[in-house]
Protein backbone atom coordinates (compact mmCIF):
# COMPACT_ATOMS: atom_id res chain seq x y z
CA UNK A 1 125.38 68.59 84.88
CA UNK A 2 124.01 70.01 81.89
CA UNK A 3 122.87 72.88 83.50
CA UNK A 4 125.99 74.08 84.97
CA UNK A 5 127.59 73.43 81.97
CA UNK A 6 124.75 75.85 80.41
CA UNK A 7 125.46 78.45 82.88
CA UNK A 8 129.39 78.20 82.49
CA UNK A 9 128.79 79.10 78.86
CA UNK A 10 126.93 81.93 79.24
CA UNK A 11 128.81 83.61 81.49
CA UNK A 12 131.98 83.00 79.63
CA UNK A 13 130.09 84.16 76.48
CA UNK A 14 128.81 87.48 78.37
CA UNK A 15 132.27 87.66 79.45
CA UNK A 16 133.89 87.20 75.68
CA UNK A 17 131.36 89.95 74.21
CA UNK A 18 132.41 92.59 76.40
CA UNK A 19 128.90 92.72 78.57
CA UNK A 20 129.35 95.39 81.29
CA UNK A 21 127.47 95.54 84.58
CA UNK A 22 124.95 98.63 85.03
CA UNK A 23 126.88 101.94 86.24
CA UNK A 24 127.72 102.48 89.48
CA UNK A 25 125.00 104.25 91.95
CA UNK A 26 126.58 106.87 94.53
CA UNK A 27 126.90 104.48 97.17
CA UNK A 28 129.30 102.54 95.36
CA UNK A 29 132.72 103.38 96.34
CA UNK A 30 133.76 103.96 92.93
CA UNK A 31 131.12 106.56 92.15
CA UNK A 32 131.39 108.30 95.30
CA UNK A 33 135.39 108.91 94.68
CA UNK A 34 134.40 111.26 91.61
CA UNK A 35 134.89 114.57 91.96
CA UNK A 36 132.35 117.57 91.42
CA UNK A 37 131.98 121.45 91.91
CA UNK A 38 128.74 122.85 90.69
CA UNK A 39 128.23 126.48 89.72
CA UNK A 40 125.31 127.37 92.14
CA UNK A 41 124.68 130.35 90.14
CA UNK A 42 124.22 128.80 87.06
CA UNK A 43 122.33 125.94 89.01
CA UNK A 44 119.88 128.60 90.65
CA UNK A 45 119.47 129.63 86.67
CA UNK A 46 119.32 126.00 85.60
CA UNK A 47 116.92 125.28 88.40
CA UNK A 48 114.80 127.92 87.55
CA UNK A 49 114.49 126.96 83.87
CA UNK A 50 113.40 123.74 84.43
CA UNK A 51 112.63 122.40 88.05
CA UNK A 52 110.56 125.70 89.75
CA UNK A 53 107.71 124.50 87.83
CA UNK A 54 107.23 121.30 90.11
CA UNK A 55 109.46 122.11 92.85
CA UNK A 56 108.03 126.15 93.33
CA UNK A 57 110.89 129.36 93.36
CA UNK A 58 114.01 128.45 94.73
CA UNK A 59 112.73 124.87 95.27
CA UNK A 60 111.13 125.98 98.83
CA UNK A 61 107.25 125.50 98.30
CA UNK A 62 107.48 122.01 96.58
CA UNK A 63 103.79 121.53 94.53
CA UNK A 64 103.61 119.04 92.17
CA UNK A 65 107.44 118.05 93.84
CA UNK A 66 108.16 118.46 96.86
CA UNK A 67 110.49 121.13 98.65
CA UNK A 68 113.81 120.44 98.38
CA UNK A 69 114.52 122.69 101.52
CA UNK A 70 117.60 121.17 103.84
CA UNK A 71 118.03 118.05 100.61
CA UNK A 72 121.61 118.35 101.98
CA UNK A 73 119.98 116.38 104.80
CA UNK A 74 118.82 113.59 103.02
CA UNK A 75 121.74 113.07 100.32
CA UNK A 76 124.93 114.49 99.54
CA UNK A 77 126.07 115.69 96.40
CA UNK A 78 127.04 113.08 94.74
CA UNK A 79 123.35 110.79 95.30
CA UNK A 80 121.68 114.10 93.98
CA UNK A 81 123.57 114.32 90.79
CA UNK A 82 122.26 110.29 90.69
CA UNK A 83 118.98 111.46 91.27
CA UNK A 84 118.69 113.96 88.73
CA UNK A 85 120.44 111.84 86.15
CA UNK A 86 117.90 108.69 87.15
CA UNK A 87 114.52 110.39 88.81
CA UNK A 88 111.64 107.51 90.07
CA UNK A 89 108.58 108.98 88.86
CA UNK A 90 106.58 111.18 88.68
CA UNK A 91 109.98 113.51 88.24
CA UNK A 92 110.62 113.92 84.90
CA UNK A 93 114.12 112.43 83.19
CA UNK A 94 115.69 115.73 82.29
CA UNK A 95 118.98 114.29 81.36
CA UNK A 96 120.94 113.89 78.97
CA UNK A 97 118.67 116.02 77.62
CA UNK A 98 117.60 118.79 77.97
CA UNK A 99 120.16 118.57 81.09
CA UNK A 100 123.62 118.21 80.34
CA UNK A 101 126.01 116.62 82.83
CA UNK A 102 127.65 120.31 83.67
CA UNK A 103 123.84 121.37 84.47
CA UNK A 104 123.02 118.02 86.21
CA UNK A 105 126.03 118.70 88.99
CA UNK A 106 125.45 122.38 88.56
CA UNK A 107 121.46 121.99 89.39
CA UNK A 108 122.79 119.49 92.03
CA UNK A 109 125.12 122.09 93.90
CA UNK A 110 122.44 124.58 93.80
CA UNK A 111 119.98 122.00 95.60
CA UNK A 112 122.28 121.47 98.47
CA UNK A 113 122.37 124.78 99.27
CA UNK A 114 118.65 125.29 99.64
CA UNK A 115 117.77 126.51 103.16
């Protein structure tokens, strides 16, 4: 009885203090409703800034990443952007910095466009 009681509490006191659950991932329906339009120009200059070094010119000859030729085919635009915000390693968190979010969807549109 205690217990529950316990567990009541907490959650009401999470509740109270204005806890928030983690942000949603792209296959939540509320992230994937969000709207974006990357620049692939500036993505392709974005890219080459700061991904060619792993992921080799254009992002076709991978290396230390791999290619990111037909990525289209594994995620859409929106689970890239989620990606680049929140890599697994070994890819380097490049955002919020030195990656804003404009260069983050930017980057992203470029990516899906690799062939």
């Amino acid at each position: 009885m205690i217990g529950r009681a316990l567990v009541a509490g907490v959650a009401v006191f999470a509740l109270a203090s204005g806890c928030q659950s983690a942000p949603a991932r792209s296959d939540d329906a509320s992230y994937a409703g969000r709207t974006y339009a990357g620049d692939v120009k500036n993505g392709e200059h974005v890219f080459d800034t700061n991904c060619a070094t792993c992921h080799g010119a254009g992002g076709r000859s991978g290396g230390v990443g791999p290619s990111l030729v037909d990525e289209n085919q594994r995620q859409d635009l929106a689970r890239t952007i989620v990606w680049i915000e929140n890599p697994d390693p070994p890819m380097p968190r490049l955002y919020p910095s030195p990656l804003d979010d404009r260069e983050v969807q930017d980057v992203a549109a470029f990516v899906q466009r690799i062939r």
